[in-house]
PDB file of N, CA and C in Angstrom:
ATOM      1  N   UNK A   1    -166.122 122.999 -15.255  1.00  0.00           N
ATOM      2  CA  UNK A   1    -166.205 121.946 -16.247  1.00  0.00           C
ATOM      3  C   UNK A   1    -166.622 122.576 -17.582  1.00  0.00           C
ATOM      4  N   UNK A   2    -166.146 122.101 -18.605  1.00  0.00           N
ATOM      5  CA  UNK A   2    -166.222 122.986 -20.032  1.00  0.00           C
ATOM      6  C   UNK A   2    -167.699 122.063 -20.449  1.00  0.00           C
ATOM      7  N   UNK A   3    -167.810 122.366 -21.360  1.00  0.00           N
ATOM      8  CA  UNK A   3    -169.409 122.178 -22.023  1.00  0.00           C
ATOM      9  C   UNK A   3    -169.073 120.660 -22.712  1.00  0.00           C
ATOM     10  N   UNK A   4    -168.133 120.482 -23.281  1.00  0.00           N
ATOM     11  CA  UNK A   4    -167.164 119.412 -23.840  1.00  0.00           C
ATOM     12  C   UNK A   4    -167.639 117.981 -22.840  1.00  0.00           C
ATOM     13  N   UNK A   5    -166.581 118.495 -21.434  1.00  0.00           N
ATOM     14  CA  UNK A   5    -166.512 117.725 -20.425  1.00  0.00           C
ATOM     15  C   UNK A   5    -168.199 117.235 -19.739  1.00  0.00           C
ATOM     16  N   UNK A   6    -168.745 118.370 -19.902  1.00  0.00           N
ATOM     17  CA  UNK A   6    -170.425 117.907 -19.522  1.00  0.00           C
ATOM     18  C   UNK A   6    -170.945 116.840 -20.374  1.00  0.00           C
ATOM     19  N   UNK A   7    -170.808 116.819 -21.758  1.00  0.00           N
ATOM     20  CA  UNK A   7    -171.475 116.019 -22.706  1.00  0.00           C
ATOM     21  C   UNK A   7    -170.861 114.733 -22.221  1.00  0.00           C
ATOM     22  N   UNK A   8    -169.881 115.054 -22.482  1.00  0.00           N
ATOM     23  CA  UNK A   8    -168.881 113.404 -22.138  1.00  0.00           C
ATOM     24  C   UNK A   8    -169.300 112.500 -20.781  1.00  0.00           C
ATOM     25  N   UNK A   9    -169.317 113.528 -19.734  1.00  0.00           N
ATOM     26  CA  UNK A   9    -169.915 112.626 -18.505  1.00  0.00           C
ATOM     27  C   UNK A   9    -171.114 112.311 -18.427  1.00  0.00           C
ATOM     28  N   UNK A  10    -172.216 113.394 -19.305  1.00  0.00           N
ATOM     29  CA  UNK A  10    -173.487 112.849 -19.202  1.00  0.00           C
ATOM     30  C   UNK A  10    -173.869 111.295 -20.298  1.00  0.00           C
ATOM     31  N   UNK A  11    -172.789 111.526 -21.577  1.00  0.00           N
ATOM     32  CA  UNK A  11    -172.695 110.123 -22.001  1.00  0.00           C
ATOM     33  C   UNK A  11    -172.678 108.721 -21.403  1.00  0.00           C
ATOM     34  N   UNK A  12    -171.431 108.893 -20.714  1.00  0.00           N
ATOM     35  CA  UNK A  12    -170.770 107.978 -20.170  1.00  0.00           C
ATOM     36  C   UNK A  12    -171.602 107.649 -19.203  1.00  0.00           C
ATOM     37  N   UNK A  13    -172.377 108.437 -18.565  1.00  0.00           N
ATOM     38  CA  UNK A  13    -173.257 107.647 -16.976  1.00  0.00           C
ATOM     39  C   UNK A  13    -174.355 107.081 -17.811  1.00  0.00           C
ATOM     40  N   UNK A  14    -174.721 107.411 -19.085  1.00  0.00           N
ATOM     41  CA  UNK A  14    -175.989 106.999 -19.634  1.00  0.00           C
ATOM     42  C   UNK A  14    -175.502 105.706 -20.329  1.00  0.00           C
ATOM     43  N   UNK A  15    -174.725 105.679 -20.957  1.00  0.00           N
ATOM     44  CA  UNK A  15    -174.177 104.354 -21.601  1.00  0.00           C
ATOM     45  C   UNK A  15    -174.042 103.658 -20.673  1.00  0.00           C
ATOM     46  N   UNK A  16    -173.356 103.750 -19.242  1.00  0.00           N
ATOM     47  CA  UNK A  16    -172.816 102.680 -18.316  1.00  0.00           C
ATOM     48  C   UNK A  16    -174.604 102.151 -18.074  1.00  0.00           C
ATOM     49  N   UNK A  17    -175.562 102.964 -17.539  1.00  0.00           N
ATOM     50  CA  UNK A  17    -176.343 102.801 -16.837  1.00  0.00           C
ATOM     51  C   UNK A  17    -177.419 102.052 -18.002  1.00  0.00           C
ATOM     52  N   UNK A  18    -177.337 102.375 -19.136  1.00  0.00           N
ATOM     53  CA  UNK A  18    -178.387 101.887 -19.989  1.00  0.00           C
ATOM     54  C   UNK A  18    -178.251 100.967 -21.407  1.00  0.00           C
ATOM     55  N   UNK A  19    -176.943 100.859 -21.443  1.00  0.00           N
ATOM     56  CA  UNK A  19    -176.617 100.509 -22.663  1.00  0.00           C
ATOM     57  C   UNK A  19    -177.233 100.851 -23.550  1.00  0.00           C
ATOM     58  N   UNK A  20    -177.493 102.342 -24.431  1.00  0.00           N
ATOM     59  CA  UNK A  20    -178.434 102.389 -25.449  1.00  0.00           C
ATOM     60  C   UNK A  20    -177.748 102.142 -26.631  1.00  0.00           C
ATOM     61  N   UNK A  21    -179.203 101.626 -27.567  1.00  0.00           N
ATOM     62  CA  UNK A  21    -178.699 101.471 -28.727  1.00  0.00           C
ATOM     63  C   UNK A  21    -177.858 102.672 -29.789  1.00  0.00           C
ATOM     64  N   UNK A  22    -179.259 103.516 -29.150  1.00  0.00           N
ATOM     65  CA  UNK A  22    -178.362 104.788 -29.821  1.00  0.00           C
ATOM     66  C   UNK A  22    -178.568 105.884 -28.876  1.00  0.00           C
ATOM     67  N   UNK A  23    -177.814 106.901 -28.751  1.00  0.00           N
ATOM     68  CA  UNK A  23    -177.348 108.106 -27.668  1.00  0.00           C
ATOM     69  C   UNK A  23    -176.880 109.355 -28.274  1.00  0.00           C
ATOM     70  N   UNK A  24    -177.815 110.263 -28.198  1.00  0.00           N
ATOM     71  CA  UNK A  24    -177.545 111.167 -28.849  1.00  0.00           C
ATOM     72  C   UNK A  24    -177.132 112.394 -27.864  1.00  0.00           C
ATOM     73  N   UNK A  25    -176.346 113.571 -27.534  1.00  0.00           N
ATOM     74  CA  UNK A  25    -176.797 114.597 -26.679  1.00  0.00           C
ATOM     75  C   UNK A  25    -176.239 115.886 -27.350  1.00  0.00           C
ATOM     76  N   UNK A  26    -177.501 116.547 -27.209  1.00  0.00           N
ATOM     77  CA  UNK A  26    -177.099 117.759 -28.324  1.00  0.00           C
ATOM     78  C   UNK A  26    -176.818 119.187 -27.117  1.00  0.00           C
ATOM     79  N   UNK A  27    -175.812 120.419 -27.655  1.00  0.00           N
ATOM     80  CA  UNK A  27    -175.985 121.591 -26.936  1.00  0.00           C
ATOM     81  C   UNK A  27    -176.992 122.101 -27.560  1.00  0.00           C
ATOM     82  N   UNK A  28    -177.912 122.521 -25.812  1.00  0.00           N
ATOM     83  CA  UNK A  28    -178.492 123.490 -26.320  1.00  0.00           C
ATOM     84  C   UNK A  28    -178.748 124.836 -26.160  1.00  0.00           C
ATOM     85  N   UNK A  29    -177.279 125.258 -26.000  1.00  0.00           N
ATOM     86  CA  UNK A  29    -176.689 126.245 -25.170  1.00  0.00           C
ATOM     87  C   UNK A  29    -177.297 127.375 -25.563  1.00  0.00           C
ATOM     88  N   UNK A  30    -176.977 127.894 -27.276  1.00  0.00           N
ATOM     89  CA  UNK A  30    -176.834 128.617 -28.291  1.00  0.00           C
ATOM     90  C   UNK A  30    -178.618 128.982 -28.115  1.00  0.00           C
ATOM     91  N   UNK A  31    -178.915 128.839 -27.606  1.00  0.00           N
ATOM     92  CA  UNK A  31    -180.898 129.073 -27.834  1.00  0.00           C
ATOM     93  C   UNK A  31    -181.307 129.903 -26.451  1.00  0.00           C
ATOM     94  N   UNK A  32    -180.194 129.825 -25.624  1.00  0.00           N
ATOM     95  CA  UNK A  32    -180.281 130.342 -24.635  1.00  0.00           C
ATOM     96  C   UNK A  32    -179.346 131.554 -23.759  1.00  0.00           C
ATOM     97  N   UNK A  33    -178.592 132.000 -24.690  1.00  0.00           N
ATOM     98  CA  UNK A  33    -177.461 132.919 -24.946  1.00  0.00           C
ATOM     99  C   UNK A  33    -178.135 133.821 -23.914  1.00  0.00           C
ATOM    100  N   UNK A  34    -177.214 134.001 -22.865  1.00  0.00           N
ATOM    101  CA  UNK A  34    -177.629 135.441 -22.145  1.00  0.00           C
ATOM    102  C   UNK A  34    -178.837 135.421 -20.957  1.00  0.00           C
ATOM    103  N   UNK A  35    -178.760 134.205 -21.237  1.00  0.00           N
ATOM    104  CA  UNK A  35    -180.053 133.825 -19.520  1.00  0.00           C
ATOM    105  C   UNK A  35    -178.816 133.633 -18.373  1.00  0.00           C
ATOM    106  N   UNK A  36    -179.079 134.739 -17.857  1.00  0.00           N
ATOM    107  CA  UNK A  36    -178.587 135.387 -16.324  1.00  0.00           C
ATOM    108  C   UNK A  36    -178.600 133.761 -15.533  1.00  0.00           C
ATOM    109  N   UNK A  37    -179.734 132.890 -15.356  1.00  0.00           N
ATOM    110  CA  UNK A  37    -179.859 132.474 -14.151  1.00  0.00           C
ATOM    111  C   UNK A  37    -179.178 130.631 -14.633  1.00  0.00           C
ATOM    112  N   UNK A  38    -178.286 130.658 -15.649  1.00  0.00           N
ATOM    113  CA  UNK A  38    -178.166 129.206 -15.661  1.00  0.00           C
ATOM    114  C   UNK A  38    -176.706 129.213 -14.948  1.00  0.00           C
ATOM    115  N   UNK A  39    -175.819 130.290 -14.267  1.00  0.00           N
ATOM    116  CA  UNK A  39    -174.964 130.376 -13.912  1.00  0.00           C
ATOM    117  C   UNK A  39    -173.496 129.432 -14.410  1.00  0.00           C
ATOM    118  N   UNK A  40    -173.615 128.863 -15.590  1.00  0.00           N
ATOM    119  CA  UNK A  40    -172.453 128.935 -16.467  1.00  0.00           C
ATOM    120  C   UNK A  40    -173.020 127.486 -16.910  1.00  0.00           C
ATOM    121  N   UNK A  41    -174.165 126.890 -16.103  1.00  0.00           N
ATOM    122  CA  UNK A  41    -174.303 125.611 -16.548  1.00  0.00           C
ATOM    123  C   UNK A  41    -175.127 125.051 -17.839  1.00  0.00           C
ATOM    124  N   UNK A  42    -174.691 124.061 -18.434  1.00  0.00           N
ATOM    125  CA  UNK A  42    -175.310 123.598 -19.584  1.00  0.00           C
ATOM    126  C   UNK A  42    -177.095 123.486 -19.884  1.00  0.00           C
ATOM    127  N   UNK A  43    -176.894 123.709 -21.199  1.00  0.00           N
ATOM    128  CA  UNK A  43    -178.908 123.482 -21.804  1.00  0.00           C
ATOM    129  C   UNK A  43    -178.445 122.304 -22.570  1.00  0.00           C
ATOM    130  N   UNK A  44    -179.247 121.226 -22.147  1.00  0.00           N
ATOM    131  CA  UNK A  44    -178.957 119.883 -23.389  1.00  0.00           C
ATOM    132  C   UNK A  44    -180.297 118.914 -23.583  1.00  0.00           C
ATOM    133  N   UNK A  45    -179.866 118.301 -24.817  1.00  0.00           N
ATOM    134  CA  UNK A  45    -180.914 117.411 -24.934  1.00  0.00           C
ATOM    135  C   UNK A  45    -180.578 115.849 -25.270  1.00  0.00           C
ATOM    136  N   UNK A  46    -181.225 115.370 -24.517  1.00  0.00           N
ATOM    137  CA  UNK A  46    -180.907 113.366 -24.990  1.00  0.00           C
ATOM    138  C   UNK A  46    -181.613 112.792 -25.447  1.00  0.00           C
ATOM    139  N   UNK A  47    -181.426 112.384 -26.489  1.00  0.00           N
ATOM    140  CA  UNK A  47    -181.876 111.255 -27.166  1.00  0.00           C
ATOM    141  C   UNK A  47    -181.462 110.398 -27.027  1.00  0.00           C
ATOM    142  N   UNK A  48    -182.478 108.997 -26.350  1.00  0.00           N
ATOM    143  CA  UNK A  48    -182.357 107.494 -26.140  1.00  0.00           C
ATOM    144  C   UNK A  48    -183.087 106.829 -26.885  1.00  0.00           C
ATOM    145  N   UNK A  49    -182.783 105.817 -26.952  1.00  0.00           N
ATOM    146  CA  UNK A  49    -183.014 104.224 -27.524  1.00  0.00           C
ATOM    147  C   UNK A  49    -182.947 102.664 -26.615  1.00  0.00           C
ATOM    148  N   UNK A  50    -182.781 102.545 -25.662  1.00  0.00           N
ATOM    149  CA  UNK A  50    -182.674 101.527 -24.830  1.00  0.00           C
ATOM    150  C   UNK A  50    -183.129  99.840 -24.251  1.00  0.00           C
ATOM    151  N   UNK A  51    -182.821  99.157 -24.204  1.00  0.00           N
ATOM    152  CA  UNK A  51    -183.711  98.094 -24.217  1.00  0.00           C
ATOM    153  C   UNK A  51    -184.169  98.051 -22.412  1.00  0.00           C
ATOM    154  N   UNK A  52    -183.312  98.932 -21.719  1.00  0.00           N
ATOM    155  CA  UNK A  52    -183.858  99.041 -20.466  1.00  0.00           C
ATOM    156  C   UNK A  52    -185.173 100.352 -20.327  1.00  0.00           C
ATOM    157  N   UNK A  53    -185.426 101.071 -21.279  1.00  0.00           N
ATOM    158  CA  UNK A  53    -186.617 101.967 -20.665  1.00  0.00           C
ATOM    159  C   UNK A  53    -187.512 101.586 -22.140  1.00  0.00           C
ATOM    160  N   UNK A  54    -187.487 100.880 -22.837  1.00  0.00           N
ATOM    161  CA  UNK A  54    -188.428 100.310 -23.605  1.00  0.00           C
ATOM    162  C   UNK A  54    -190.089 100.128 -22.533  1.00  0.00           C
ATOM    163  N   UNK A  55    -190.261  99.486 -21.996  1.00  0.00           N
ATOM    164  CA  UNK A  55    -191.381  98.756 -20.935  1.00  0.00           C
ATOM    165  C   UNK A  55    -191.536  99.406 -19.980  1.00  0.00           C
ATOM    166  N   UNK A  56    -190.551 100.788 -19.589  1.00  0.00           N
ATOM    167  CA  UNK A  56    -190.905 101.771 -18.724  1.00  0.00           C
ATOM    168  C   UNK A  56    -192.046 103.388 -19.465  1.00  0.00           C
ATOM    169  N   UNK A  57    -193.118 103.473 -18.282  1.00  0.00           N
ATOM    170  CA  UNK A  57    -194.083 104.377 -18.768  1.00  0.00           C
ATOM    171  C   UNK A  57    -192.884 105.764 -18.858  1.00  0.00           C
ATOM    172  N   UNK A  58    -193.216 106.687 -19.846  1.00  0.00           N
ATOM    173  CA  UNK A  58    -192.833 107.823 -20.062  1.00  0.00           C
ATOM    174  C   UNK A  58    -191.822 108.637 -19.076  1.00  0.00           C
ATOM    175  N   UNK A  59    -193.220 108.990 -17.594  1.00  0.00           N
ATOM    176  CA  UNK A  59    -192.642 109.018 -16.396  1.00  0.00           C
ATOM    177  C   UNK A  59    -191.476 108.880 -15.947  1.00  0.00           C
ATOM    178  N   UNK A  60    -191.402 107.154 -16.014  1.00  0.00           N
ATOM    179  CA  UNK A  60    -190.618 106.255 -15.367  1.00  0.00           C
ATOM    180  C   UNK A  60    -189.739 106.355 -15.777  1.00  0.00           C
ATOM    181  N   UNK A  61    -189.540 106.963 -17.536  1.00  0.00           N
ATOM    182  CA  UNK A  61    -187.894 106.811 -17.779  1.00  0.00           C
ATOM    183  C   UNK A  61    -187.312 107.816 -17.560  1.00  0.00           C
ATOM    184  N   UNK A  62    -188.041 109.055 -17.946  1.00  0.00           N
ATOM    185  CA  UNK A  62    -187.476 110.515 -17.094  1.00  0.00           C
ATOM    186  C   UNK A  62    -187.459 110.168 -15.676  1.00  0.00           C
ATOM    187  N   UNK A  63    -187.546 109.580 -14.870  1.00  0.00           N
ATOM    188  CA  UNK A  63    -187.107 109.536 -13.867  1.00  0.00           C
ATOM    189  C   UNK A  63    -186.167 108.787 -13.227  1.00  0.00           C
ATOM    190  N   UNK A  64    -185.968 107.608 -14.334  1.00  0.00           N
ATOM    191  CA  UNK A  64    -184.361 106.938 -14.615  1.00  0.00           C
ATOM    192  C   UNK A  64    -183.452 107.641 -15.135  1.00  0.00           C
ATOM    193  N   UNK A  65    -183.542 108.484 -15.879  1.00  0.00           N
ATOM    194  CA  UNK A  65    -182.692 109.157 -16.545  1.00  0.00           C
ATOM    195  C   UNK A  65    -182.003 110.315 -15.495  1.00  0.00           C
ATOM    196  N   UNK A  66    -182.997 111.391 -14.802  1.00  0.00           N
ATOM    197  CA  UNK A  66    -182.587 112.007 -14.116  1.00  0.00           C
ATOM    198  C   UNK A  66    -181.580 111.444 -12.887  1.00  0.00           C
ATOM    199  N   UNK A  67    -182.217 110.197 -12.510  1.00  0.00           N
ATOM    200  CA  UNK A  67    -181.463 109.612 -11.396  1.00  0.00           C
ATOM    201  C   UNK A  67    -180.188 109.561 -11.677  1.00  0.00           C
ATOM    202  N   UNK A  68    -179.601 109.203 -12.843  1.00  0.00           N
ATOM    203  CA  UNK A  68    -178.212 109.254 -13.422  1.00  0.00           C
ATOM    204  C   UNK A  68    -177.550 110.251 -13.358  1.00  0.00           C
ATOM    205  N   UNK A  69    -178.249 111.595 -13.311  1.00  0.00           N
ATOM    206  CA  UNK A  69    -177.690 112.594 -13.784  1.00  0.00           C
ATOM    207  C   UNK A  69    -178.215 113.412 -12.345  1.00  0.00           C
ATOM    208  N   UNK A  70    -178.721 113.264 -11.599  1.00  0.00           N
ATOM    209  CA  UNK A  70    -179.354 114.249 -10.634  1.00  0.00           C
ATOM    210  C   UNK A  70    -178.504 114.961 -10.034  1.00  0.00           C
ATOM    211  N   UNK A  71    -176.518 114.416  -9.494  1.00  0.00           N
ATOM    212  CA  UNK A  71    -175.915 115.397  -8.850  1.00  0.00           C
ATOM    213  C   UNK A  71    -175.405 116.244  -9.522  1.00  0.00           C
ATOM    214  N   UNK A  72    -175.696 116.255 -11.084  1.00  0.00           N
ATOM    215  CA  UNK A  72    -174.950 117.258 -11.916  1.00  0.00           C
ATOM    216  C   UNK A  72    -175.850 118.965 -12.208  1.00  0.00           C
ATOM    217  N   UNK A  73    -177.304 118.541 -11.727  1.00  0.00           N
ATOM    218  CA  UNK A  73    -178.553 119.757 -11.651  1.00  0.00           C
ATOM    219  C   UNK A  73    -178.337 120.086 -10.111  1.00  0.00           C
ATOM    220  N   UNK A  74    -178.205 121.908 -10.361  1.00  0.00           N
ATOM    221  CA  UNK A  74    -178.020 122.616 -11.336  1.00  0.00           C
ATOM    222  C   UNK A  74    -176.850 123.046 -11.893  1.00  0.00           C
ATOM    223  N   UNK A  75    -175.526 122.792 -10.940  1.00  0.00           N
ATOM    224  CA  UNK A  75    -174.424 123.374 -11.367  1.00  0.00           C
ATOM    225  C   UNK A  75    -173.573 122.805 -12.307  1.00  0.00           C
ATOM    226  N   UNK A  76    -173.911 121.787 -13.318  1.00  0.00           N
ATOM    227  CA  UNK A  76    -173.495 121.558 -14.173  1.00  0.00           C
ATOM    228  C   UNK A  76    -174.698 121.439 -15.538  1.00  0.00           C
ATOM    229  N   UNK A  77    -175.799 120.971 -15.602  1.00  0.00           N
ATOM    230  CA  UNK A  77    -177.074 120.748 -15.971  1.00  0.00           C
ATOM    231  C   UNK A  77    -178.143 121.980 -15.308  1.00  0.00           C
ATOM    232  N   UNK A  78    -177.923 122.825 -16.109  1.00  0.00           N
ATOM    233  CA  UNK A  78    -179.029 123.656 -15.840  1.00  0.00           C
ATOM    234  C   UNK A  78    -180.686 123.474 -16.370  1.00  0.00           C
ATOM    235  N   UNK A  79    -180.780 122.457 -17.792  1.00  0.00           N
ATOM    236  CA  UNK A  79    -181.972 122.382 -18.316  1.00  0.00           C
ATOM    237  C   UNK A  79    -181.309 121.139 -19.245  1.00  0.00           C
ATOM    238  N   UNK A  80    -182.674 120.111 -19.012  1.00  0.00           N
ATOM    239  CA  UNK A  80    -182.289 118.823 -19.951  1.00  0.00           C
ATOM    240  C   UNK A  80    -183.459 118.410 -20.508  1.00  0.00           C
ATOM    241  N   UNK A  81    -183.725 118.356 -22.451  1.00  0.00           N
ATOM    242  CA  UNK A  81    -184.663 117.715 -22.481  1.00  0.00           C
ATOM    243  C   UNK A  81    -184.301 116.515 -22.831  1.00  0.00           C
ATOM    244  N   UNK A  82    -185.330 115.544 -22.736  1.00  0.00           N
ATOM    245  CA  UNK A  82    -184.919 113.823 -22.712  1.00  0.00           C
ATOM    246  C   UNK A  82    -186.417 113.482 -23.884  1.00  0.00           C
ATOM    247  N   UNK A  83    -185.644 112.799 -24.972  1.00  0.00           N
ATOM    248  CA  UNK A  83    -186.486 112.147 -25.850  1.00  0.00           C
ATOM    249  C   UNK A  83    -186.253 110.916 -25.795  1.00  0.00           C
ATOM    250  N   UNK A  84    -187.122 109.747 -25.734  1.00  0.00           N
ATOM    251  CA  UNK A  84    -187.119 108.664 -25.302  1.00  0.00           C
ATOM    252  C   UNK A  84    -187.787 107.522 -27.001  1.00  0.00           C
ATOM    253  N   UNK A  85    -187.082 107.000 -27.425  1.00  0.00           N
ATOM    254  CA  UNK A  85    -187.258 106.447 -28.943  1.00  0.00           C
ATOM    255  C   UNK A  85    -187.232 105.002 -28.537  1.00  0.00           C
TER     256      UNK A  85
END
């Protein structure tokens, strides 16, 4: 899967699953150039806005979030940070 195709699906499960207001996901490939152990898979970061993890503790939404995304770590998602707005 190209780096392209990663962003796009990690969009798309986050939009279906959360409707955010706003959705950001950045590469963050380029910061990590040459680390042996991510075996071809993506560094990214998300930025949410949501009216579903509004009322959820910190925790709770990283752990909604991952749930969305959990069969894609590690071989597609090697490292994800999640900012929650």
């Amino acid at each position: 899967m190209t780096n392209d195709e990663r962003i796009q699906m990690i969009q798309q499960r986050l939009q279906n699953k959360f409707a955010p207001d706003m959705l950001e996901i950045r590469d963050d490939g380029a910061k990590h150039a040459g680390h042996a152990s991510n075996h071809g898979a993506g560094y990214y970061t998300v930025t949410i806005s949501a009216v579903a993890l509004k009322n959820l503790s910190r925790p709770a939404q990283h752990r909604a979030i991952y749930a969305e995304l959990n069969d894609l770590i590690p071989d597609e998602i090697h490292a994800l940070s999640i900012v929650v707005k």
